[in-house]
PDB file of N, CA and C in Angstrom:
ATOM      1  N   UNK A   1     -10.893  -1.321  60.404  1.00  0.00           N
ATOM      2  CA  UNK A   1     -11.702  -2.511  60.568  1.00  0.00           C
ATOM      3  C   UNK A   1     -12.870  -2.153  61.490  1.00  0.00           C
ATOM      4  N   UNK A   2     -13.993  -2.573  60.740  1.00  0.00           N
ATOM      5  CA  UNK A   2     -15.159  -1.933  61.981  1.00  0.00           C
ATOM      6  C   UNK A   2     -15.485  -3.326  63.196  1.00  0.00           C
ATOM      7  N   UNK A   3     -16.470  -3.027  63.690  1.00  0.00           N
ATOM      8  CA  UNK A   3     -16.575  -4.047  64.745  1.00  0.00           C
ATOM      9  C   UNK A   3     -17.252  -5.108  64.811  1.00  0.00           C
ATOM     10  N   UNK A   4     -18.141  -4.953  63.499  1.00  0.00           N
ATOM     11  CA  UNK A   4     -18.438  -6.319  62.968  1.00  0.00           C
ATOM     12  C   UNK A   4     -17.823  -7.132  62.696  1.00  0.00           C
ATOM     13  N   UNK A   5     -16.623  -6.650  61.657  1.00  0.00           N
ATOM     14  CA  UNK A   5     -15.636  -7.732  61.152  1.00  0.00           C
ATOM     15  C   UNK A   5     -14.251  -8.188  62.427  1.00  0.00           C
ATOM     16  N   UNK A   6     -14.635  -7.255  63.322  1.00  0.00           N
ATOM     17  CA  UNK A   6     -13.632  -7.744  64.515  1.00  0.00           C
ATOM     18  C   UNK A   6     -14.535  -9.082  65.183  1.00  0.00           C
ATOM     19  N   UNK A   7     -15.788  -8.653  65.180  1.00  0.00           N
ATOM     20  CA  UNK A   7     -16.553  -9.618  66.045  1.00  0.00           C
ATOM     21  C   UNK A   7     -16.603 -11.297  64.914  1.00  0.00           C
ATOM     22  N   UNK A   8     -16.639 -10.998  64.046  1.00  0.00           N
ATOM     23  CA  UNK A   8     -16.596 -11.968  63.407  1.00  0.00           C
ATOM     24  C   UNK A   8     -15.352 -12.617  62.973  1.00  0.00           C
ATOM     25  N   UNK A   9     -14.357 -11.980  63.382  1.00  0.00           N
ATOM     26  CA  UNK A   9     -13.216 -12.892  63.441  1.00  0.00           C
ATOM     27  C   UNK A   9     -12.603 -13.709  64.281  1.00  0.00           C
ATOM     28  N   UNK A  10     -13.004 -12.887  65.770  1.00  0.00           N
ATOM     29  CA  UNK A  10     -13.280 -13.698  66.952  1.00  0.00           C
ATOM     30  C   UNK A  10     -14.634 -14.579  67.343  1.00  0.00           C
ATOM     31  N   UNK A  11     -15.063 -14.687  66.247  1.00  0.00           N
ATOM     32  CA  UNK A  11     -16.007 -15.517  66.338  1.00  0.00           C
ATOM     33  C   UNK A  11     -17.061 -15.159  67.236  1.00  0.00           C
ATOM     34  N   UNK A  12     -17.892 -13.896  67.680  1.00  0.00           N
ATOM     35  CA  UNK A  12     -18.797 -13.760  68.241  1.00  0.00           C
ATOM     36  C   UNK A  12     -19.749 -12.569  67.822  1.00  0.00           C
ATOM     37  N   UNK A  13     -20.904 -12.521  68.329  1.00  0.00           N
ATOM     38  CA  UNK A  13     -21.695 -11.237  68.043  1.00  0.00           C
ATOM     39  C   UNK A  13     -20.800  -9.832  68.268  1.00  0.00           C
ATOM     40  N   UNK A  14     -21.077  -8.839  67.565  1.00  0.00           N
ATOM     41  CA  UNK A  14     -20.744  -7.757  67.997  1.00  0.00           C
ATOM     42  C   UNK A  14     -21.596  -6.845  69.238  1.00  0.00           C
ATOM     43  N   UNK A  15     -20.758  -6.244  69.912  1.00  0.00           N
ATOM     44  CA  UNK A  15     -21.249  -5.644  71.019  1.00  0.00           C
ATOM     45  C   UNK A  15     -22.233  -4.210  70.633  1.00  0.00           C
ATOM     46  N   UNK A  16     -23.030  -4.491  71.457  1.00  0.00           N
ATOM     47  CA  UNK A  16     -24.265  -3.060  71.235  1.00  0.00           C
ATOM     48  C   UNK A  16     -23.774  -1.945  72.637  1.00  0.00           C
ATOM     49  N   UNK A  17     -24.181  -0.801  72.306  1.00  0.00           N
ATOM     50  CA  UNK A  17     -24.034   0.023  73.870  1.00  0.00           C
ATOM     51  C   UNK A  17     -24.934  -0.463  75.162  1.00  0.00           C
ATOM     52  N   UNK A  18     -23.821  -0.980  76.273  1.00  0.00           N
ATOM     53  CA  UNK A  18     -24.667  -0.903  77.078  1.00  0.00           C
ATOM     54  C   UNK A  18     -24.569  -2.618  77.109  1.00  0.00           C
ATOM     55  N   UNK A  19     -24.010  -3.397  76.584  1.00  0.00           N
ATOM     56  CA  UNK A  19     -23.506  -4.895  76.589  1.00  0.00           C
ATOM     57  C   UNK A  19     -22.208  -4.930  77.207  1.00  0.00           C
ATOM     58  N   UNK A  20     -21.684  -6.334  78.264  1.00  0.00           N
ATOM     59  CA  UNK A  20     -21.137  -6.397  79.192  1.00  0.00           C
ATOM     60  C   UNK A  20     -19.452  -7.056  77.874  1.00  0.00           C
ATOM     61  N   UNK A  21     -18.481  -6.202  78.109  1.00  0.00           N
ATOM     62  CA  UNK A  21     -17.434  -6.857  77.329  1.00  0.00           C
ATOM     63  C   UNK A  21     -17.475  -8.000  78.045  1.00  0.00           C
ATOM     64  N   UNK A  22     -16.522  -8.731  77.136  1.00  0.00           N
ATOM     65  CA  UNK A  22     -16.415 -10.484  77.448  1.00  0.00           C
ATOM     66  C   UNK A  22     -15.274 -10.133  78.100  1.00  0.00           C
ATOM     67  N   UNK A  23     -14.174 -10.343  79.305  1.00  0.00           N
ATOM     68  CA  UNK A  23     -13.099 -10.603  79.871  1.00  0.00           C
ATOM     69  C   UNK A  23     -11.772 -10.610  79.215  1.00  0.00           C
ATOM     70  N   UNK A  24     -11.264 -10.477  79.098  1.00  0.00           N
ATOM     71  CA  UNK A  24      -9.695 -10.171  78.542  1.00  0.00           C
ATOM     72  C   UNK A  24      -8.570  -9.740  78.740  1.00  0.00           C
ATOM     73  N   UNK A  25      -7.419 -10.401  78.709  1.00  0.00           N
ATOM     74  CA  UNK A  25      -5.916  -9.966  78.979  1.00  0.00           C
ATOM     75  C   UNK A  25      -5.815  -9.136  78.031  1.00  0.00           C
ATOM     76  N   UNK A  26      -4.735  -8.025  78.012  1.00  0.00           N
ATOM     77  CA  UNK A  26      -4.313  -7.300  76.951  1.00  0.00           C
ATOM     78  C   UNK A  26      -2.982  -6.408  77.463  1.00  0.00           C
ATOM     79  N   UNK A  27      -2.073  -6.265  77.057  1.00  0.00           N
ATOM     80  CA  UNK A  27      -0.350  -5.062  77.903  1.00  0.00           C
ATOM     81  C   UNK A  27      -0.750  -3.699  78.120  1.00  0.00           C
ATOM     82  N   UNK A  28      -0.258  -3.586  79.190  1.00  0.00           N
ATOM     83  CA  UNK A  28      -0.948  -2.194  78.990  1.00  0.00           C
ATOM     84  C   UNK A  28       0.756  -1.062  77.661  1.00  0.00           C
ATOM     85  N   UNK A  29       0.884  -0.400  78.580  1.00  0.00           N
ATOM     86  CA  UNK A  29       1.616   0.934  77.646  1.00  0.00           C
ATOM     87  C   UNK A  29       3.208   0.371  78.120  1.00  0.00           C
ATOM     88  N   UNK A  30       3.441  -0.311  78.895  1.00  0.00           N
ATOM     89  CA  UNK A  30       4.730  -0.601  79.931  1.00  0.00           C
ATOM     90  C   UNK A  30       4.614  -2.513  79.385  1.00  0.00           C
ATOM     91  N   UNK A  31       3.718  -2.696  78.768  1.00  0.00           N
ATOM     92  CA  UNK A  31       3.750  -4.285  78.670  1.00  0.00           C
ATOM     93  C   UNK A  31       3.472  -5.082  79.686  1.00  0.00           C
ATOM     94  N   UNK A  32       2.738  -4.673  80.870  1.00  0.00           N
ATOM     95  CA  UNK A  32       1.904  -5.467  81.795  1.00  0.00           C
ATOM     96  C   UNK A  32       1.139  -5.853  81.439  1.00  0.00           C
ATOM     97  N   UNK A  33       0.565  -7.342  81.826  1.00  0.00           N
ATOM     98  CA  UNK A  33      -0.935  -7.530  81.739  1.00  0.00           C
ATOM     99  C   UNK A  33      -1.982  -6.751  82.232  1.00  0.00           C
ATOM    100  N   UNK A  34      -2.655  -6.379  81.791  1.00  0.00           N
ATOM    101  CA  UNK A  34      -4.226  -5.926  82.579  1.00  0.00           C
ATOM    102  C   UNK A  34      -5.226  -6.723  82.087  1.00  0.00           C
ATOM    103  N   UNK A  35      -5.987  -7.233  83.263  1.00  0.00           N
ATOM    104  CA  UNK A  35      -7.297  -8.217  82.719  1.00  0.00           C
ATOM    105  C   UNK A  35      -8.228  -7.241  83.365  1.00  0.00           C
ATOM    106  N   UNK A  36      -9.593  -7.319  82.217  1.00  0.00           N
ATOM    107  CA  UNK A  36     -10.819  -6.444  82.644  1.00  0.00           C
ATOM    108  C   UNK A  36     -11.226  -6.840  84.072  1.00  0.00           C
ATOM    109  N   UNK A  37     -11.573  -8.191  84.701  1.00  0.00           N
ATOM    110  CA  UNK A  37     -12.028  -8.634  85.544  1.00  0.00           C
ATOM    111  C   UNK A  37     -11.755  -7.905  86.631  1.00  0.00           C
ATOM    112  N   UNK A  38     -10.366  -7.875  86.376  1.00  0.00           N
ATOM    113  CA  UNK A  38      -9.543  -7.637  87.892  1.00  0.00           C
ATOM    114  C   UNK A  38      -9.867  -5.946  87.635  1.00  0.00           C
ATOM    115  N   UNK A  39      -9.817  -5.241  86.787  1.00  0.00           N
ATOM    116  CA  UNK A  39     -10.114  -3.690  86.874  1.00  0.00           C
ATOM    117  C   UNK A  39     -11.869  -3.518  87.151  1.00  0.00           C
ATOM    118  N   UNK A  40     -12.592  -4.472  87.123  1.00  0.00           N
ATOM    119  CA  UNK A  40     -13.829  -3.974  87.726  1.00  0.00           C
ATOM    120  C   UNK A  40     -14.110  -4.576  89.117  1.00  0.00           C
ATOM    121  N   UNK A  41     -12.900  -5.060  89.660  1.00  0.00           N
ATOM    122  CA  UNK A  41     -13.316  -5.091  90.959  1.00  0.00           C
ATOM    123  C   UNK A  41     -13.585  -3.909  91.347  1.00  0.00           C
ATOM    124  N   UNK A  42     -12.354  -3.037  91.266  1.00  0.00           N
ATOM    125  CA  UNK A  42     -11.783  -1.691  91.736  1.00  0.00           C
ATOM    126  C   UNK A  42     -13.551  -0.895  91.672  1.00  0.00           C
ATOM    127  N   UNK A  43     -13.928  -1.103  90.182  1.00  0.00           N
ATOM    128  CA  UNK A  43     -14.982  -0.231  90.061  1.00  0.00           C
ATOM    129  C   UNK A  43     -15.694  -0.011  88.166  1.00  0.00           C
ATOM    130  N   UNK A  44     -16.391   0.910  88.095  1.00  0.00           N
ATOM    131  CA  UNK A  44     -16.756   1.087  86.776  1.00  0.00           C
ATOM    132  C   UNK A  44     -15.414   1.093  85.554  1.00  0.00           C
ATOM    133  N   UNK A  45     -15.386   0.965  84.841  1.00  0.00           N
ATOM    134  CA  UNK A  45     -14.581   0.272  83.601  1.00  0.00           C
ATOM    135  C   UNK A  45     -14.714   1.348  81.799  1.00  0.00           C
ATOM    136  N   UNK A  46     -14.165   2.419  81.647  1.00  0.00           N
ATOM    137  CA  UNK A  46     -14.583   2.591  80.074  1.00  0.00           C
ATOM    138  C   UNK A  46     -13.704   2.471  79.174  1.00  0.00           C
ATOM    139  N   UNK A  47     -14.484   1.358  78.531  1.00  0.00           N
ATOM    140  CA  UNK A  47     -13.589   0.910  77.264  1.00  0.00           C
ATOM    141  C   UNK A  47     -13.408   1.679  76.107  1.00  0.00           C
ATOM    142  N   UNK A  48     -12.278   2.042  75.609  1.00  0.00           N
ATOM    143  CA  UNK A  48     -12.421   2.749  74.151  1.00  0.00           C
ATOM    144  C   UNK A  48     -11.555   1.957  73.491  1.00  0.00           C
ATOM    145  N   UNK A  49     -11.779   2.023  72.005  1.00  0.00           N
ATOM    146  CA  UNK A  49     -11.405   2.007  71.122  1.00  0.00           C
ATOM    147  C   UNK A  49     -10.713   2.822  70.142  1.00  0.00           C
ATOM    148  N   UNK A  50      -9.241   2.775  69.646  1.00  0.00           N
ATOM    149  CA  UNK A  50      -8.690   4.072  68.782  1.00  0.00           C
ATOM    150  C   UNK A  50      -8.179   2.722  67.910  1.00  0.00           C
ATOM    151  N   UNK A  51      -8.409   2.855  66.471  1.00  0.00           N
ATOM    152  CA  UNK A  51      -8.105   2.253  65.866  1.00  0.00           C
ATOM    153  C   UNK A  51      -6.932   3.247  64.904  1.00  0.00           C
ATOM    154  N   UNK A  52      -5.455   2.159  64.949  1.00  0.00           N
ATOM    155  CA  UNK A  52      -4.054   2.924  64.760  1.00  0.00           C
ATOM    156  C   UNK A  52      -3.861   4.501  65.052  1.00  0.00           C
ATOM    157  N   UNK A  53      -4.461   4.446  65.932  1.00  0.00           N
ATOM    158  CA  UNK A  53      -4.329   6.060  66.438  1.00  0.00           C
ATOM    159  C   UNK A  53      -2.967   6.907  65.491  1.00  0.00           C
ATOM    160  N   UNK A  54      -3.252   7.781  65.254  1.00  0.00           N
ATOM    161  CA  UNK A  54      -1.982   8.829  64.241  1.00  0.00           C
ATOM    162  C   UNK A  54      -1.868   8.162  62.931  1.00  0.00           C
ATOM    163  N   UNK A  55      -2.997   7.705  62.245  1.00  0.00           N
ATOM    164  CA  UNK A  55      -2.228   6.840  61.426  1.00  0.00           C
ATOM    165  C   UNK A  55      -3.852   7.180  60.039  1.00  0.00           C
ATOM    166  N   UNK A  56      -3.161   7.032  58.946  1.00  0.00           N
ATOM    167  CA  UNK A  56      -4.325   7.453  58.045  1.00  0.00           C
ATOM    168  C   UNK A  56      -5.231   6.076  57.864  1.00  0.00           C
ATOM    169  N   UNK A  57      -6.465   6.213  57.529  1.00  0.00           N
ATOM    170  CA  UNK A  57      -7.508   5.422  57.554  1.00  0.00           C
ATOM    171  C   UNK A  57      -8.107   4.555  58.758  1.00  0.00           C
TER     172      UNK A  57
END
């Protein structure tokens, strides 16, 4: 799924490089919450993306 059709399912523009993500909860690897907010107090933030990592297509 590219990131248009992600952005458009959440109902918003898609992000360009260098645009501020919108805020978000998400588990981390252990099933904690992590919210972006609270990780840029700390400091700079890089987001990636692996779509189904190990997985064909």
């Amino acid at each position: 799924m590219n990131a248009g059709v992600i952005a458009m399912l959440l109902g918003s523009a898609a992000l360009k490089v260098g645009d501020r993500a919108p805020d978000f909860t998400l588990p981390d690897t252990e099933g904690k919450p992590v919210t972006l907010s609270r990780l840029l107090v700390q400091g700079p933030v890089i987001l990636a993306f692996f779509p189904k990592a190990f997985t064909p297509g």
